[in-house]
PDB file of N, CA and C in Angstrom:
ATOM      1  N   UNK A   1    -125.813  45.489-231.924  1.00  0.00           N
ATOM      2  CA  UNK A   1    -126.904  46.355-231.642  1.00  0.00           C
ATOM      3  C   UNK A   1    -127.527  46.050-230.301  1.00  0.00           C
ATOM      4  N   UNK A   2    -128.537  47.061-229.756  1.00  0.00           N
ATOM      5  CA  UNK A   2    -128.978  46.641-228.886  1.00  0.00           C
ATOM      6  C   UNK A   2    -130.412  45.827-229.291  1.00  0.00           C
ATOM      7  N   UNK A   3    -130.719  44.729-227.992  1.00  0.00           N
ATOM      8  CA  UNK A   3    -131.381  43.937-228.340  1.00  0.00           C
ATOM      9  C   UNK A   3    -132.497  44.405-227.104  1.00  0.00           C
ATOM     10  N   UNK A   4    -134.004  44.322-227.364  1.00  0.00           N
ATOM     11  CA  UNK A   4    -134.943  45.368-226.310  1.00  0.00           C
ATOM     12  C   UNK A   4    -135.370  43.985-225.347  1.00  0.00           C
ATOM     13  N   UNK A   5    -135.149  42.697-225.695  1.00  0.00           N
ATOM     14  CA  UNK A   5    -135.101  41.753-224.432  1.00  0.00           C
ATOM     15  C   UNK A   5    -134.038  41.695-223.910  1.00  0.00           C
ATOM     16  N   UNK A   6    -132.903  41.803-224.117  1.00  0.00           N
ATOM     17  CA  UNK A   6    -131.598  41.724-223.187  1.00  0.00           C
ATOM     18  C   UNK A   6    -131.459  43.089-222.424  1.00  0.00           C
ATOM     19  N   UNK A   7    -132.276  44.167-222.374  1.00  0.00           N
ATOM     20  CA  UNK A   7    -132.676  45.836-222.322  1.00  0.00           C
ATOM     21  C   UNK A   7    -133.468  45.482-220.883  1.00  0.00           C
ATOM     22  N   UNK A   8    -134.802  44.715-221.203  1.00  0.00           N
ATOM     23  CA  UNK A   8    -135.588  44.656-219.880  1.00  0.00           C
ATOM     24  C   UNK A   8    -135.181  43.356-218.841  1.00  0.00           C
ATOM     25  N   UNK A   9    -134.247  42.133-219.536  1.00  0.00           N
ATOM     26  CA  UNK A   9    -133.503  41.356-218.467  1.00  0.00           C
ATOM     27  C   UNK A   9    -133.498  41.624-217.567  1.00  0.00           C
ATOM     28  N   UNK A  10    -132.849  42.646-216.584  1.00  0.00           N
ATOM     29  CA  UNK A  10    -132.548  42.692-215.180  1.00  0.00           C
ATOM     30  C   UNK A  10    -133.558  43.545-214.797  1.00  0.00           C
ATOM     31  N   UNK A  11    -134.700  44.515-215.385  1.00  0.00           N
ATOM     32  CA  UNK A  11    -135.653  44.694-214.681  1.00  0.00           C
ATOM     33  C   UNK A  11    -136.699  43.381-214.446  1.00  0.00           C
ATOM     34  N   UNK A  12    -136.803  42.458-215.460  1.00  0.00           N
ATOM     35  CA  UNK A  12    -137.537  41.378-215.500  1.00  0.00           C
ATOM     36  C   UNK A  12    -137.319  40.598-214.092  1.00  0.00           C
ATOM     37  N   UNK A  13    -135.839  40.226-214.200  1.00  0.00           N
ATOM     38  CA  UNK A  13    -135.170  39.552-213.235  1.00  0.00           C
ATOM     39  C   UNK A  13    -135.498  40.353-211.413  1.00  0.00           C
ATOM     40  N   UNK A  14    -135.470  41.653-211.479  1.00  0.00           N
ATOM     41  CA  UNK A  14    -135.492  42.327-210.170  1.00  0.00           C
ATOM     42  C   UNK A  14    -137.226  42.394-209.869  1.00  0.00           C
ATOM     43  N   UNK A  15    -137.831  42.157-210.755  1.00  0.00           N
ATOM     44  CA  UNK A  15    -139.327  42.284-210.549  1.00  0.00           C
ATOM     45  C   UNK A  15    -139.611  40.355-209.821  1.00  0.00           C
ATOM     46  N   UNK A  16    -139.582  39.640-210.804  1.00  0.00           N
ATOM     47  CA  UNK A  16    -139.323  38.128-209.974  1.00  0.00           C
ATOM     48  C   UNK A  16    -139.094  38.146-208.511  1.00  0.00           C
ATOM     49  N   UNK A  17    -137.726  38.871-208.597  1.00  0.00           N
ATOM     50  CA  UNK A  17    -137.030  38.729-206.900  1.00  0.00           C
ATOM     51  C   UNK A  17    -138.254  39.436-206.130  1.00  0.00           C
ATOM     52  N   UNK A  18    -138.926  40.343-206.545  1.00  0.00           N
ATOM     53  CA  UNK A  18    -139.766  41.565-205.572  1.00  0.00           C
ATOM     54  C   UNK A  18    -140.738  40.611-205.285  1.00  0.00           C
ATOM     55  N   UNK A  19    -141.362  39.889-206.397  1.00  0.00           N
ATOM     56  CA  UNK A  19    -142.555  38.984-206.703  1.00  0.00           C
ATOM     57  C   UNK A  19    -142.154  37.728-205.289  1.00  0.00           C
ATOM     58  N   UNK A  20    -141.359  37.263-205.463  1.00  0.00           N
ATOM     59  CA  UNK A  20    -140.956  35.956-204.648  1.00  0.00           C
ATOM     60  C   UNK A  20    -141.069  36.378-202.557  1.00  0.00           C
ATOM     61  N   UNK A  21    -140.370  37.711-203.044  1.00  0.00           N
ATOM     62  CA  UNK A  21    -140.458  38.192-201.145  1.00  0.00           C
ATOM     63  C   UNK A  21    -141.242  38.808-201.044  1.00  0.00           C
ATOM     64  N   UNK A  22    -142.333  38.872-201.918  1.00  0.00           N
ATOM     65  CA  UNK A  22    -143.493  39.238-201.242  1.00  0.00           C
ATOM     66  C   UNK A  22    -144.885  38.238-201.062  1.00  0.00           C
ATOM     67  N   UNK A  23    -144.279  36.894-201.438  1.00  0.00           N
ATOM     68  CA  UNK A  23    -144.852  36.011-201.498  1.00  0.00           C
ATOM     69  C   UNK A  23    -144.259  35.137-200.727  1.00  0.00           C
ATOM     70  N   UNK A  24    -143.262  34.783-200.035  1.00  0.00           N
ATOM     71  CA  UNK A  24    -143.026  33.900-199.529  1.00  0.00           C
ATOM     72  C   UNK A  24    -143.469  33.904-197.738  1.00  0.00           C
ATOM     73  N   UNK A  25    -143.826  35.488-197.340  1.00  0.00           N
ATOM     74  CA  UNK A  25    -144.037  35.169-195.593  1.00  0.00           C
ATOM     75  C   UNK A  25    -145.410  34.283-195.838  1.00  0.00           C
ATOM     76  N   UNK A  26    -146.715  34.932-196.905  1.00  0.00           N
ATOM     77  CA  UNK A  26    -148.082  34.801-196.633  1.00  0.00           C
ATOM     78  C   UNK A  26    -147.787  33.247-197.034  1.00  0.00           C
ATOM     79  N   UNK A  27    -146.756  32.423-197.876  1.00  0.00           N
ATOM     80  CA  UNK A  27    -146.866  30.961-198.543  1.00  0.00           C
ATOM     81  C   UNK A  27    -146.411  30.389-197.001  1.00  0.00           C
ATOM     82  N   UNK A  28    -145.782  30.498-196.769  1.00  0.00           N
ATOM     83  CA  UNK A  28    -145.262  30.315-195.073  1.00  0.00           C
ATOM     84  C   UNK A  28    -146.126  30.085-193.674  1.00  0.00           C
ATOM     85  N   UNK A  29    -146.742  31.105-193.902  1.00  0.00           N
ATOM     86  CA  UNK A  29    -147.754  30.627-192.765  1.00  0.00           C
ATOM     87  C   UNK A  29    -148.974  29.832-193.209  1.00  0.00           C
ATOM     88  N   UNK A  30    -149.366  30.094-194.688  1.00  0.00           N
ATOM     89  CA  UNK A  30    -150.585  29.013-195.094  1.00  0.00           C
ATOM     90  C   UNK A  30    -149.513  27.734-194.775  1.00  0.00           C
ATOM     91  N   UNK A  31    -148.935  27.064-195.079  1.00  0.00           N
ATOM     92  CA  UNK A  31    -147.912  25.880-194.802  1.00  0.00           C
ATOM     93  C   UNK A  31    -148.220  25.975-193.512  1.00  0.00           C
ATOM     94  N   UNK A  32    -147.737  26.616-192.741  1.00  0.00           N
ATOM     95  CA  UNK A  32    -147.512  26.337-191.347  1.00  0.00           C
ATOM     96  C   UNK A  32    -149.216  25.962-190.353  1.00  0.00           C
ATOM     97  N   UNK A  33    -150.274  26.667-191.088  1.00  0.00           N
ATOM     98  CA  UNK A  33    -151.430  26.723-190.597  1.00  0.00           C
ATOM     99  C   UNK A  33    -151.819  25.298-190.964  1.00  0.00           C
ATOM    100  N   UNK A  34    -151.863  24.756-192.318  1.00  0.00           N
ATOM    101  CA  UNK A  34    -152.016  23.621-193.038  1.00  0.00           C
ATOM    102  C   UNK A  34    -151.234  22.297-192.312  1.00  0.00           C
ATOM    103  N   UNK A  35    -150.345  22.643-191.855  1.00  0.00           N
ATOM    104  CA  UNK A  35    -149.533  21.318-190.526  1.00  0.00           C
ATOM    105  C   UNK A  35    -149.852  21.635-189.467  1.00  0.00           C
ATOM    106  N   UNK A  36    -150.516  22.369-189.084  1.00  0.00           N
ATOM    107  CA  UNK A  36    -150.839  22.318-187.784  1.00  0.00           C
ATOM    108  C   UNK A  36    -152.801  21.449-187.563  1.00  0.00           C
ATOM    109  N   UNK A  37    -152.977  22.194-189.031  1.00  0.00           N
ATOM    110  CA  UNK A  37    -154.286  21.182-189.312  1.00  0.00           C
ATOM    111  C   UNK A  37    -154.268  19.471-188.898  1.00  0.00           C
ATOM    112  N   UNK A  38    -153.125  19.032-189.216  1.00  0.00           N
ATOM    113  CA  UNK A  38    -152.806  17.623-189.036  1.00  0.00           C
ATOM    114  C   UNK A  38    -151.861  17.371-188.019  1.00  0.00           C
ATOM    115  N   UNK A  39    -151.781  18.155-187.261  1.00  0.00           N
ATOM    116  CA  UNK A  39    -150.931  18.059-185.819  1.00  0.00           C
ATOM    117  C   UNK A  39    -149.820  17.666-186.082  1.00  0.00           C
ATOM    118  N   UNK A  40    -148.743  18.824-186.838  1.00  0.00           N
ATOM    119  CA  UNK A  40    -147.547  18.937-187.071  1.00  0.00           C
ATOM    120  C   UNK A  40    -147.562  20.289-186.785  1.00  0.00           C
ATOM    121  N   UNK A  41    -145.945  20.205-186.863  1.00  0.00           N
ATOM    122  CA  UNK A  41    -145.486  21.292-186.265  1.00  0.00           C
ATOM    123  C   UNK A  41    -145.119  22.408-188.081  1.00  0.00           C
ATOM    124  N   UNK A  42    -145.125  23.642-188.144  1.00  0.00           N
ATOM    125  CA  UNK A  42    -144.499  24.682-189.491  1.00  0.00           C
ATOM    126  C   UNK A  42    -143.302  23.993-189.911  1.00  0.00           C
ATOM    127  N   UNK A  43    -142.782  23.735-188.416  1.00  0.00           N
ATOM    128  CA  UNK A  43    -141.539  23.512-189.136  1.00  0.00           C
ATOM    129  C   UNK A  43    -140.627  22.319-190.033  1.00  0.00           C
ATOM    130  N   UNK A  44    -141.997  21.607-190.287  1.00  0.00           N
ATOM    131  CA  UNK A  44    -141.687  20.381-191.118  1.00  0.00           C
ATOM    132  C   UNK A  44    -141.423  20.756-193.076  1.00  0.00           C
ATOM    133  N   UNK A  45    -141.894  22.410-192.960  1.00  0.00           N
ATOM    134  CA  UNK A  45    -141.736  23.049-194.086  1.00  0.00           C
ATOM    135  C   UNK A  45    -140.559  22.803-194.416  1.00  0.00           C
ATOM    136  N   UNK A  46    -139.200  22.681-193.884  1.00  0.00           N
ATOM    137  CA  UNK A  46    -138.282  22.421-194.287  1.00  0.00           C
ATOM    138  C   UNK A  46    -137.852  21.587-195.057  1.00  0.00           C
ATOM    139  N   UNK A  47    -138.534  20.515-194.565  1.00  0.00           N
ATOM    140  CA  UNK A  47    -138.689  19.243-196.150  1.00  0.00           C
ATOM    141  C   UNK A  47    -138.646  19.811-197.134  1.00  0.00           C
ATOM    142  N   UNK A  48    -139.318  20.988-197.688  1.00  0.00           N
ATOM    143  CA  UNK A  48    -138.505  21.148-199.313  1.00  0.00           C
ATOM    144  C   UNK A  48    -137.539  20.978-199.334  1.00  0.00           C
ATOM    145  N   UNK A  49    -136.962  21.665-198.442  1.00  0.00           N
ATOM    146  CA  UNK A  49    -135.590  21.244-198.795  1.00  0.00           C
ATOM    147  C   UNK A  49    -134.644  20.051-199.238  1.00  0.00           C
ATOM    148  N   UNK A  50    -135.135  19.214-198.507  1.00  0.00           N
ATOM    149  CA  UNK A  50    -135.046  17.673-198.727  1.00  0.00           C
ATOM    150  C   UNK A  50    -135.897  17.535-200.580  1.00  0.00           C
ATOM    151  N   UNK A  51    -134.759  17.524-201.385  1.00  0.00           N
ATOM    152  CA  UNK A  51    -135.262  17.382-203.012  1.00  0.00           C
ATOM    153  C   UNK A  51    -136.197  15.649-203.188  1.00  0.00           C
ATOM    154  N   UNK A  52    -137.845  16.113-203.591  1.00  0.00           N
ATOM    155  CA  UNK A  52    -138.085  14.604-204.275  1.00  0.00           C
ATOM    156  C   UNK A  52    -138.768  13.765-202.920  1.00  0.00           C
ATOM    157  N   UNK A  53    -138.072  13.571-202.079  1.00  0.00           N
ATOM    158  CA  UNK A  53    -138.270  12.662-200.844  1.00  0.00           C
ATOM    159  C   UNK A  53    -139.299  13.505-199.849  1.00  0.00           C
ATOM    160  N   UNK A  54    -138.466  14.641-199.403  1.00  0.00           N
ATOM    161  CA  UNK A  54    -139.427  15.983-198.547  1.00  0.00           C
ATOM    162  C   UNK A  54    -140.788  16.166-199.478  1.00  0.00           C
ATOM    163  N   UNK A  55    -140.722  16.782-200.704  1.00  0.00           N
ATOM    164  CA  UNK A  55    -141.661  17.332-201.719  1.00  0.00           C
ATOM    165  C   UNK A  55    -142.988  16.603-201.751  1.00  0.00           C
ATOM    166  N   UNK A  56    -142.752  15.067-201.757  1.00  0.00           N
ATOM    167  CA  UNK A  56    -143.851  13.951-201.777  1.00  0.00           C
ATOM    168  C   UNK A  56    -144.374  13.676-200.150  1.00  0.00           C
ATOM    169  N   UNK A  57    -143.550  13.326-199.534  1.00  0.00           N
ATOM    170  CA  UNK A  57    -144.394  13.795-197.964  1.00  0.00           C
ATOM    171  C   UNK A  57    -145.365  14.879-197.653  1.00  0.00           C
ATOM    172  N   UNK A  58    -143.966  16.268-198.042  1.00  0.00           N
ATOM    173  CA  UNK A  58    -145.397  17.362-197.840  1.00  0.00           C
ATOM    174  C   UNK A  58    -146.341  17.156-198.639  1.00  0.00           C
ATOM    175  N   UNK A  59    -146.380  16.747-200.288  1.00  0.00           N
ATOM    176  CA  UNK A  59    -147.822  16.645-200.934  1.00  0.00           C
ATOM    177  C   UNK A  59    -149.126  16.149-200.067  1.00  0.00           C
ATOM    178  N   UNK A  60    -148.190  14.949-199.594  1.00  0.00           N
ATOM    179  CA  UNK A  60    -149.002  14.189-199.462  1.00  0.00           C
ATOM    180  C   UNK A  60    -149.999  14.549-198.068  1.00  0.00           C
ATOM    181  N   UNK A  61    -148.988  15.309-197.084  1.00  0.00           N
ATOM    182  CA  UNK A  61    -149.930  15.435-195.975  1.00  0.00           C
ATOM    183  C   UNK A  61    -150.382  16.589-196.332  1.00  0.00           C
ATOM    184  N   UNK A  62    -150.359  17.530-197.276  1.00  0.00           N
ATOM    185  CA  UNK A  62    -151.711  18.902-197.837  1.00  0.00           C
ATOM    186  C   UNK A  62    -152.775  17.881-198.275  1.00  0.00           C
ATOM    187  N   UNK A  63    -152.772  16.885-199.044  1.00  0.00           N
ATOM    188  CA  UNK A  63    -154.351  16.222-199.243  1.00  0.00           C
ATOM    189  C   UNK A  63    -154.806  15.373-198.464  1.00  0.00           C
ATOM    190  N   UNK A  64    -153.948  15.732-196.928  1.00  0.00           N
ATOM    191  CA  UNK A  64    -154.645  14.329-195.570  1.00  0.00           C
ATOM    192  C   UNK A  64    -155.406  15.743-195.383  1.00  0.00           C
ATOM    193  N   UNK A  65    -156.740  14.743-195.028  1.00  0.00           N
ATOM    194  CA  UNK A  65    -157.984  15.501-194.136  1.00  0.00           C
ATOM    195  C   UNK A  65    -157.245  16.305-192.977  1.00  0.00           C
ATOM    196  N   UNK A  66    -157.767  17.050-192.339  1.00  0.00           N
ATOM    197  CA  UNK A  66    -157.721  17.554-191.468  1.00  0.00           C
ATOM    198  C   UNK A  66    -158.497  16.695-189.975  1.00  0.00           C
ATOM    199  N   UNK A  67    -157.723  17.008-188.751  1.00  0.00           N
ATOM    200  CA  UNK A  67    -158.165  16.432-187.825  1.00  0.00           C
ATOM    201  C   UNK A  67    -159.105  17.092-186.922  1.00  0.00           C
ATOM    202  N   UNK A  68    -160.348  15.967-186.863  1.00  0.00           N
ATOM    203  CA  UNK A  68    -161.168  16.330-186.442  1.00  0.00           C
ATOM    204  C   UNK A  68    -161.112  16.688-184.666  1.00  0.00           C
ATOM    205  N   UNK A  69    -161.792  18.467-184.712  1.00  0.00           N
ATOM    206  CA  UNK A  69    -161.651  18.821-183.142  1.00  0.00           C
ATOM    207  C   UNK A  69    -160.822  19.349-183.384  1.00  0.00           C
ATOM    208  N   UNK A  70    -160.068  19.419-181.651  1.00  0.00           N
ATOM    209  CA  UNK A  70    -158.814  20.397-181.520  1.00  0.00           C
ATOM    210  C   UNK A  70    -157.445  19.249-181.853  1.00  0.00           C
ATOM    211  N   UNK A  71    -156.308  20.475-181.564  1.00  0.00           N
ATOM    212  CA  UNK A  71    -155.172  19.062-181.257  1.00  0.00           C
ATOM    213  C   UNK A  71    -154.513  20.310-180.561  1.00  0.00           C
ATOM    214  N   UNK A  72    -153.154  20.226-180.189  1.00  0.00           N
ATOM    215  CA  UNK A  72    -152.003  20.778-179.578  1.00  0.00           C
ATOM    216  C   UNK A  72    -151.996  22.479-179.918  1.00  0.00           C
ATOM    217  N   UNK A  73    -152.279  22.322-181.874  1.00  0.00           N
ATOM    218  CA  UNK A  73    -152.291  23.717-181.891  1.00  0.00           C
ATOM    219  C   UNK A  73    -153.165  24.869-182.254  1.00  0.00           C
ATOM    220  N   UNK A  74    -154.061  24.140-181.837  1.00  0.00           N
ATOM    221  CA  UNK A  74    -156.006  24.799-181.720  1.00  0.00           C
ATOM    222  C   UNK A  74    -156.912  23.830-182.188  1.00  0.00           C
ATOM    223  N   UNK A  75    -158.137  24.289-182.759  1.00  0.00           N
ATOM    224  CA  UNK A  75    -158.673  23.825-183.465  1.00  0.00           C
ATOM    225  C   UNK A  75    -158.344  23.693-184.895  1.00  0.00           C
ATOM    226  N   UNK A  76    -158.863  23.095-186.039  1.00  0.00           N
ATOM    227  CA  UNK A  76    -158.548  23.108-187.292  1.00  0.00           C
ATOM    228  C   UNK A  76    -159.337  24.330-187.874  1.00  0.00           C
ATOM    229  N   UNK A  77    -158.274  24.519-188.708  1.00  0.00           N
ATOM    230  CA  UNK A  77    -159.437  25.478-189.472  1.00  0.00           C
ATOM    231  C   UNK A  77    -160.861  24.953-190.399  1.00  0.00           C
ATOM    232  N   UNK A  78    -160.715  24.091-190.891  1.00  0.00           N
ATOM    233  CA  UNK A  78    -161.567  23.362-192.106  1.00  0.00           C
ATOM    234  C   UNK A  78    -161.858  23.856-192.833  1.00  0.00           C
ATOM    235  N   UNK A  79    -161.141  24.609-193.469  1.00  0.00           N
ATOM    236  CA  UNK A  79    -161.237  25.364-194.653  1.00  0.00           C
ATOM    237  C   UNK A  79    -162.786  25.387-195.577  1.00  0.00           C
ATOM    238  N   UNK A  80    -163.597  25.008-196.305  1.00  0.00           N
ATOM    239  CA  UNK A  80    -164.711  25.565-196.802  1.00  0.00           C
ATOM    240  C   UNK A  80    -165.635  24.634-196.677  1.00  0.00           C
ATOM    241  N   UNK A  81    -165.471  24.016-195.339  1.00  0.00           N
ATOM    242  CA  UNK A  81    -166.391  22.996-195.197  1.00  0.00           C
ATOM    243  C   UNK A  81    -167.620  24.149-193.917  1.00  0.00           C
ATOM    244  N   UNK A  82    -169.121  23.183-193.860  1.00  0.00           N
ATOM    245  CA  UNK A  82    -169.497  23.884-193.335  1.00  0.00           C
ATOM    246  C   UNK A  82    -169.754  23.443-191.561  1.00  0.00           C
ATOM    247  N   UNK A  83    -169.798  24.453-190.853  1.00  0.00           N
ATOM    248  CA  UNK A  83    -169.611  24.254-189.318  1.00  0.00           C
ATOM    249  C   UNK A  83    -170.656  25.231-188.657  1.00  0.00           C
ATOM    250  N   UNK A  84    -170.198  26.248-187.545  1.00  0.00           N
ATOM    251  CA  UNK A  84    -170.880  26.471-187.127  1.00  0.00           C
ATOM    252  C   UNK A  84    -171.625  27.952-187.497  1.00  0.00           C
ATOM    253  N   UNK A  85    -171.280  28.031-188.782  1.00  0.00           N
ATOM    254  CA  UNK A  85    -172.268  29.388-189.472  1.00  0.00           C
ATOM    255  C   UNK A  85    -172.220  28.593-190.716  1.00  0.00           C
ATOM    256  N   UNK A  86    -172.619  27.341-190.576  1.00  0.00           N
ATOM    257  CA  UNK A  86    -173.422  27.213-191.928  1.00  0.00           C
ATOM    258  C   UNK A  86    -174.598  27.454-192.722  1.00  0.00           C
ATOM    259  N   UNK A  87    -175.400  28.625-191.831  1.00  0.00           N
ATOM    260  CA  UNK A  87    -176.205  29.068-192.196  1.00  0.00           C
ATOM    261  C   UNK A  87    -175.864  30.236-193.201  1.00  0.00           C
ATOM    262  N   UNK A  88    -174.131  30.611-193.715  1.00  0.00           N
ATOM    263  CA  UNK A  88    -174.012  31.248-194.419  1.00  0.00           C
ATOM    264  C   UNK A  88    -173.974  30.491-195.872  1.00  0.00           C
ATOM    265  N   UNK A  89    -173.847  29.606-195.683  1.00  0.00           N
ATOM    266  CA  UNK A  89    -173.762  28.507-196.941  1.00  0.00           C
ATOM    267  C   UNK A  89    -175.261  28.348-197.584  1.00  0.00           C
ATOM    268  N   UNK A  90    -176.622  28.679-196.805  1.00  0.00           N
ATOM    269  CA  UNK A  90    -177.723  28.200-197.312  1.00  0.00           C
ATOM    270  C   UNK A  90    -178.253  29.654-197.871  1.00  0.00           C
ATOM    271  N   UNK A  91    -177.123  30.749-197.655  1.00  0.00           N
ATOM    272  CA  UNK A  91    -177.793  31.714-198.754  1.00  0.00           C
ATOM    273  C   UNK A  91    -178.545  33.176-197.660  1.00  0.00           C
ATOM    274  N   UNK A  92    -178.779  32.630-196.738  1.00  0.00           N
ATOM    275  CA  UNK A  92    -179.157  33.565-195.488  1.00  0.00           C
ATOM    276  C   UNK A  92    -178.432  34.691-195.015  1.00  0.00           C
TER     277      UNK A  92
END
């Protein structure tokens, strides 16, 4: 007989694939923005690739602070810390 999960399988499966490339440029440049925070270059993203060994490096430099000031490839962003409109933080 037919079975109604083996029915939606390959739409399941083709929705994933849609899901993944439309997610992977915007995961890409947050990475790439996030190493440049710590004065690296995007292209150290490649370490995933590297199984286990790469994976724990990159962890590890997403929870290094960010460097203070500029460096090579601007300023940092500092994500939700407050700077020079922290007067939006006090509610103003």
């Amino acid at each position: 007989g037919f079975d109604v999960v083996e029915g939606f399988a390959p739409i399941i499966g083709m929705l994933g694939l849609l899901f993944e490339l439309v997610v992977i440029v915007p995961s890409l440049a947050v990475g790439a923005r996030r190493l440049h925070d710590i004065n690296r270059s995007g292209w150290w993203q490649l370490l995933w690739l590297a199984l286990f060994v790469g994976w724990i490096i990159l962890i590890v430099w997403a929870v290094k602070p960010s460097d203070q000031g500029g460096n090579e490839y601007g300023m940092a962003s500092g994500g939700a810390t407050r700077g020079t409109n922290d007067h939006q933080w006090r509610g103003r």
